[in-house]
Protein backbone atom coordinates (compact mmCIF):
# COMPACT_ATOMS: atom_id res chain seq x y z
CA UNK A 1 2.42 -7.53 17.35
CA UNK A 2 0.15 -6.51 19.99
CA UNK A 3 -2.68 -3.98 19.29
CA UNK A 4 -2.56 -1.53 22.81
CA UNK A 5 -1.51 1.12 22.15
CA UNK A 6 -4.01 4.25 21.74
CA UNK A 7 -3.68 5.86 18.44
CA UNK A 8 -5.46 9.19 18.08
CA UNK A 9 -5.86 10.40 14.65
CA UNK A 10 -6.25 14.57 13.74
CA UNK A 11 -7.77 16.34 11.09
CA UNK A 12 -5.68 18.87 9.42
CA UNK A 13 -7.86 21.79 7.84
CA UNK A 14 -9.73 23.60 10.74
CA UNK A 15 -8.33 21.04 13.91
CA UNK A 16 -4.47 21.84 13.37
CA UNK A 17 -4.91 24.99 11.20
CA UNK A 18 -6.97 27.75 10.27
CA UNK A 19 -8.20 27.10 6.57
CA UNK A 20 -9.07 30.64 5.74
CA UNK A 21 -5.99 31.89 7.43
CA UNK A 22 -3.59 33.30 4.31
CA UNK A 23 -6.05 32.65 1.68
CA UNK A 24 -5.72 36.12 0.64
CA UNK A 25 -2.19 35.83 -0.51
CA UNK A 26 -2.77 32.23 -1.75
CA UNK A 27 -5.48 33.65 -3.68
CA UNK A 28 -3.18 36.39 -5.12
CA UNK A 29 -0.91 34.04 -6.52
CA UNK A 30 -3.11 31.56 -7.47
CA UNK A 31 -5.00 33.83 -10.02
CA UNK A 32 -1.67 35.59 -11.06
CA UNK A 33 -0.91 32.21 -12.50
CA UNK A 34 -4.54 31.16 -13.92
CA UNK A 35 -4.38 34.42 -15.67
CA UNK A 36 -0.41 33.87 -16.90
CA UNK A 37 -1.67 30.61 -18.55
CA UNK A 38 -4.93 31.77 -19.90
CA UNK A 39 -2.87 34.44 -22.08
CA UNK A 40 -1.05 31.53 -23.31
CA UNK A 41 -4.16 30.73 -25.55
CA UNK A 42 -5.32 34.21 -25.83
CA UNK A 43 -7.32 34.31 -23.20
CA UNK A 44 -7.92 37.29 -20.92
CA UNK A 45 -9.52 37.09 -17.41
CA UNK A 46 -10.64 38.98 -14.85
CA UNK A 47 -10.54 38.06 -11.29
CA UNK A 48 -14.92 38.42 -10.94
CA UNK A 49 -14.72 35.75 -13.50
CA UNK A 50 -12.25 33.57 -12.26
CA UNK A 51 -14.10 33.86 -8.68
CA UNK A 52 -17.61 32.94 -10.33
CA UNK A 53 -15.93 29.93 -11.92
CA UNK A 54 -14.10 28.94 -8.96
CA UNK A 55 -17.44 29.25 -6.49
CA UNK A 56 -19.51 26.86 -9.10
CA UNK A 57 -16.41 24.69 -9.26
CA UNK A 58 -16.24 24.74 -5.34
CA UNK A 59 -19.89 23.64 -4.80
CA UNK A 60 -19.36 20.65 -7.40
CA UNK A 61 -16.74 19.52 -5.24
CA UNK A 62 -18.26 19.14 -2.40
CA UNK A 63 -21.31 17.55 -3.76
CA UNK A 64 -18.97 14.98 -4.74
CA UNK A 65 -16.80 15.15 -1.22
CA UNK A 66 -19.91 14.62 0.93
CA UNK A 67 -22.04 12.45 -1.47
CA UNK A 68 -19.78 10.37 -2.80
CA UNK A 69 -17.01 10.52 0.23
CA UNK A 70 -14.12 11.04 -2.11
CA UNK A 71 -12.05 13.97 -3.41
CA UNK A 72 -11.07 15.43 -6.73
CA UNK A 73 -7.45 15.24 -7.38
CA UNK A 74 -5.54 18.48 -7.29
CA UNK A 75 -4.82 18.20 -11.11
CA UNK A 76 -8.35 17.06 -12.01
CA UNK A 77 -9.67 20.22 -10.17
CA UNK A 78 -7.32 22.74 -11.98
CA UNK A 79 -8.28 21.06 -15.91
CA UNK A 80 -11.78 21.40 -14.54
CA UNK A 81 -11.41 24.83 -13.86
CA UNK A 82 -9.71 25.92 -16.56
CA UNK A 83 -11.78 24.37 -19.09
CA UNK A 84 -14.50 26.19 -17.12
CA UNK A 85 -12.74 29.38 -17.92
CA UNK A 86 -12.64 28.74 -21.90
CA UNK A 87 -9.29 27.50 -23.01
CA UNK A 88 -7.93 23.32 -23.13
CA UNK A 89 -4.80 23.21 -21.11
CA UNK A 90 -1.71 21.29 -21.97
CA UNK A 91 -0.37 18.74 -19.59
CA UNK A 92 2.86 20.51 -19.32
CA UNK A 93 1.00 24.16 -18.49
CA UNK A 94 -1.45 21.94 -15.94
CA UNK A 95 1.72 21.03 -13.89
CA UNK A 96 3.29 24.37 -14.24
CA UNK A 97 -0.52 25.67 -12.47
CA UNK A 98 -0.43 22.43 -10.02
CA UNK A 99 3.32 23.49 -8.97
CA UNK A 100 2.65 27.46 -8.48
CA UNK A 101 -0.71 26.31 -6.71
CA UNK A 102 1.73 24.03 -4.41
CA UNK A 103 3.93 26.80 -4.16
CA UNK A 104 1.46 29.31 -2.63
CA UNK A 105 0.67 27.09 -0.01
CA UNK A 106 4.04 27.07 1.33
CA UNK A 107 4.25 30.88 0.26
CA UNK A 108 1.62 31.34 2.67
CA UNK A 109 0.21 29.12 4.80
CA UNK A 110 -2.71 28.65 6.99
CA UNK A 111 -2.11 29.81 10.74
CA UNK A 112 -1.50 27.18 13.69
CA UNK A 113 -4.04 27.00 15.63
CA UNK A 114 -2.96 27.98 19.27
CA UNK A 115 -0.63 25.21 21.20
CA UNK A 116 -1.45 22.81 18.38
CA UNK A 117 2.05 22.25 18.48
CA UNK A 118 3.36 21.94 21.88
CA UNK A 119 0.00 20.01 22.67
CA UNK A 120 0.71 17.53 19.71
CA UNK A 121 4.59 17.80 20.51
CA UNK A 122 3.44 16.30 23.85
CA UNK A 123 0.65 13.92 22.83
CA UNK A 124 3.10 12.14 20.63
CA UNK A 125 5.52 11.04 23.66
CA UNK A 126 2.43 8.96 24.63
CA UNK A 127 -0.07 8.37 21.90
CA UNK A 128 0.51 6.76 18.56
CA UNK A 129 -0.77 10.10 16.44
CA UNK A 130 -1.88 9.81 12.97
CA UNK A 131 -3.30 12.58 10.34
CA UNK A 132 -6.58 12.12 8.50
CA UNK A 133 -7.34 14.63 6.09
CA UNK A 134 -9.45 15.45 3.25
CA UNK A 135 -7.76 17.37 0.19
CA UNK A 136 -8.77 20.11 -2.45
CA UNK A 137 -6.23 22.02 -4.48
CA UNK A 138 -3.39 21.51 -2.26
CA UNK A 139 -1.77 18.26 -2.19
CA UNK A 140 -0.89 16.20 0.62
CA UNK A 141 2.30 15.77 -0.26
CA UNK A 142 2.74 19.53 0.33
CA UNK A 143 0.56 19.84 3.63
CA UNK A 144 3.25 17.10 4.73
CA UNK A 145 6.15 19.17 3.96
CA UNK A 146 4.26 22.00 5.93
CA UNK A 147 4.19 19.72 8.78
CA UNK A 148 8.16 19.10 8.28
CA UNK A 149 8.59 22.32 8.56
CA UNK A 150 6.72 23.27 11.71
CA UNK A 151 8.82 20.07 13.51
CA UNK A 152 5.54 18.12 13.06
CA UNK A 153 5.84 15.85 10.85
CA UNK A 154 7.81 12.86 13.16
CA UNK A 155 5.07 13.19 15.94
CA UNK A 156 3.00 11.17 13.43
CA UNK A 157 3.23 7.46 12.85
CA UNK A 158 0.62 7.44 9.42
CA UNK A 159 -0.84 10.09 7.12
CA UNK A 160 -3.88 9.49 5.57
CA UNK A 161 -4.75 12.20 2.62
CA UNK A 162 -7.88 11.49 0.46
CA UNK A 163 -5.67 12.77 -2.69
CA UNK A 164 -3.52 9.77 -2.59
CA UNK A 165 -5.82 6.80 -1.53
CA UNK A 166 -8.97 7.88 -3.79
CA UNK A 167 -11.54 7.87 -0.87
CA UNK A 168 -12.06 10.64 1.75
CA UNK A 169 -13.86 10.64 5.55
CA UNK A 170 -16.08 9.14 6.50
CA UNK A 171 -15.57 6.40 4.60
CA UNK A 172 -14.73 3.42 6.84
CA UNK A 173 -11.39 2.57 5.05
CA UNK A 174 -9.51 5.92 6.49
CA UNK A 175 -9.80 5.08 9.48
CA UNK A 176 -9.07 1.26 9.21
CA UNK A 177 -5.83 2.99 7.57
CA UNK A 178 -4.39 4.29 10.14
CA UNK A 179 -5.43 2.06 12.74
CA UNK A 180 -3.95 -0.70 10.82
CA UNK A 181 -0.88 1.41 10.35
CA UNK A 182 -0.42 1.80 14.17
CA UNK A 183 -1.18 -1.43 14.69
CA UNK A 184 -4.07 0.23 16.91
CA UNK A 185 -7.75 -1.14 17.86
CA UNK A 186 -10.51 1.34 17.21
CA UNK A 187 -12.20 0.42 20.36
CA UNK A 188 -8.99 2.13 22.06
CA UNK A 189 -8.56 4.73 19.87
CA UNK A 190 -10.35 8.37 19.40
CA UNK A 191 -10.35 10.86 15.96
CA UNK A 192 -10.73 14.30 16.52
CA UNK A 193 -11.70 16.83 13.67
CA UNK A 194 -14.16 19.86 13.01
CA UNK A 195 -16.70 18.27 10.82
CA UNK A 196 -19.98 16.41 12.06
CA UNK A 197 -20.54 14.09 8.84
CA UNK A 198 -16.98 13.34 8.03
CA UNK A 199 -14.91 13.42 11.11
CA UNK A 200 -17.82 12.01 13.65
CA UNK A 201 -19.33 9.75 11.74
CA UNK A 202 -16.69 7.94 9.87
CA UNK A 203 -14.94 7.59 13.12
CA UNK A 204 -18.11 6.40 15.05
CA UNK A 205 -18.83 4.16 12.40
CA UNK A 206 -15.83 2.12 13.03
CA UNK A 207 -16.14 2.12 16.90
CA UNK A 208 -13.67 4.88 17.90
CA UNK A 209 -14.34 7.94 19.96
CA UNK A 210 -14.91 10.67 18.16
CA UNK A 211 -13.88 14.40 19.28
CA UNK A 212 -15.27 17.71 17.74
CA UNK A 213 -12.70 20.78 17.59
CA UNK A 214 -14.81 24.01 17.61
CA UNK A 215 -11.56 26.05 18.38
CA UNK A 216 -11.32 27.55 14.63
CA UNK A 217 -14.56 26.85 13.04
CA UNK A 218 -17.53 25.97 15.78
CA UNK A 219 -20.14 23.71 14.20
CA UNK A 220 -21.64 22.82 17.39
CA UNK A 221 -24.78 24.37 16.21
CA UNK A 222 -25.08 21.45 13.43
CA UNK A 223 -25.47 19.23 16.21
CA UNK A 224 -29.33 18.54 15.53
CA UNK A 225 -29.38 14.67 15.39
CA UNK A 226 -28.76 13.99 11.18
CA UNK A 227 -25.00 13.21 12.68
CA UNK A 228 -23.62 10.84 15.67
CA UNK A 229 -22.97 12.95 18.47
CA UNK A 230 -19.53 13.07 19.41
CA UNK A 231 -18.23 11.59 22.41
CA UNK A 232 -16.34 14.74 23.41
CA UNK A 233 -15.96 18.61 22.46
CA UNK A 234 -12.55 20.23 22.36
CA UNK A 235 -12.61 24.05 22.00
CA UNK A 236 -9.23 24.67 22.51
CA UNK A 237 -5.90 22.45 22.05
CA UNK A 238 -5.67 23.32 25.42
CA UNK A 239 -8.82 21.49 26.12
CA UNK A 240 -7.83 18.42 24.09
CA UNK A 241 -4.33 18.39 25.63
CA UNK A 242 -5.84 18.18 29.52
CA UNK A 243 -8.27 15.80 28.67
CA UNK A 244 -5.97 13.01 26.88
CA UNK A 245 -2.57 14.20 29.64
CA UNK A 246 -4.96 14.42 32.67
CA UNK A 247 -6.44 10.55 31.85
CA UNK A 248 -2.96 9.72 31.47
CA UNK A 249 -1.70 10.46 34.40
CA UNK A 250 -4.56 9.20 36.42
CA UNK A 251 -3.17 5.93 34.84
CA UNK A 252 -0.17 5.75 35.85
């Protein structure tokens, strides 16, 4: 099979939606359920607590995401954590926490970013598209199912989530994922995402363009020469959608 086509791979959190967006009511039922469990081996918490634990837990995390360019898995986050907040869980409490963590996602999502979805609705008539993202607590089987249900989900030909392959951007292999998948050369191929030292570099590591999205969290100002620079800035999906539709036009 030939390798022509232009693939153009997407973060999720912060490129396609707004990661802080409905955290509130995630959070809500997230603790609700940490604190449910906890009285199952008489253990009482408060929310400070849970908060403190959940910051220190945070900041381990992404020692190991950036350092180590891989991610915890969902479950491995949630024993951590609760073995940070004094009790051993069970495996069968565990999955009842990973399912009700699951569940708030869905409950509440993060907000689409503005014409994400007619813009990728459109880019997928003549790109190969393909979804690189890093995971925490949620799962990327459930951000998939969040993509099925915002008619997303069939304008991408691969997902890539760091949960279910054991490495995480920019680690060369993501990429090489994807491309492969696509059956796409990086030379002809671009990444966009929000990140400097995951997004930029792993995809300028392997010879793709690389795009930064500033439209929901703008870390332009990192731009101070410890990164690549990326070959474009996007600060709008209107932005990235006249860029990649105008070039293709002037093709044809």
């Amino acid at each position: 099979m030939t390798h022509n086509r232009q693939l153009i791979s997407i973060d999720f959190w912060d490129t396609i939606v707004q990661a802080g967006s409905g955290g509130e009511q995630r959070n809500e039922i997230r603790v609700r359920a940490i604190r449910e469990v906890a009285k199952r081996y008489d253990v009482e918490l408060e929310k400070k607590k849970i908060a403190d634990i959940y910051n220190k837990l945070a900041k381990h995390f992404h020692d190991i995401w950036f350092n180590e360019h891989r991610t915890l898995q969902p479950r491995t986050i949630l024993r951590m954590f609760t073995k940070e907040l004094g009790f051993d869980i069970s495996d069968s409490d565990l999955e009842y926490l990973f399912t009700e963590y699951e569940k708030s996602f869905l409950a509440s999502p993060p907000a689409l970013i503005k014409e994400a979805d007619t813009v990728i609705t459109e880019l997928a008539k003549n790109f190969k598209l393909a979804i690189i993202s890093d995971t925490m607590v949620t799962s990327g089987k459930t951000l998939r199912k969040y993509l099925e249900e915002l008619n997303l989900e069939n304008c991408f030909s691969s997902f890539l989530f760091s949960d279910e392959v054991g490495y995480s951007k920019p680690d060369q292999r993501a990429f090489e994922f994807v491309l492969n998948e696509c059956y796409c050369l990086a030379d002809n191929s671009s990444h966009i995402g929000d990140r400097l030292n995951t997004d930029i570099q792993g995809a300028k590591s392997i010879g793709m363009k690389a795009a930064l999205f500033t439209g929901a969290a703008d870390r332009s100002n990192e731009l101070d020469g410890e990164y690549p620079e990326p070959d474009y800035i996007f600060k709008s999906w209107g932005d990235v959608g006249n860029f990649y539709l105008t070039r293709l036009s002037k093709k044809m």
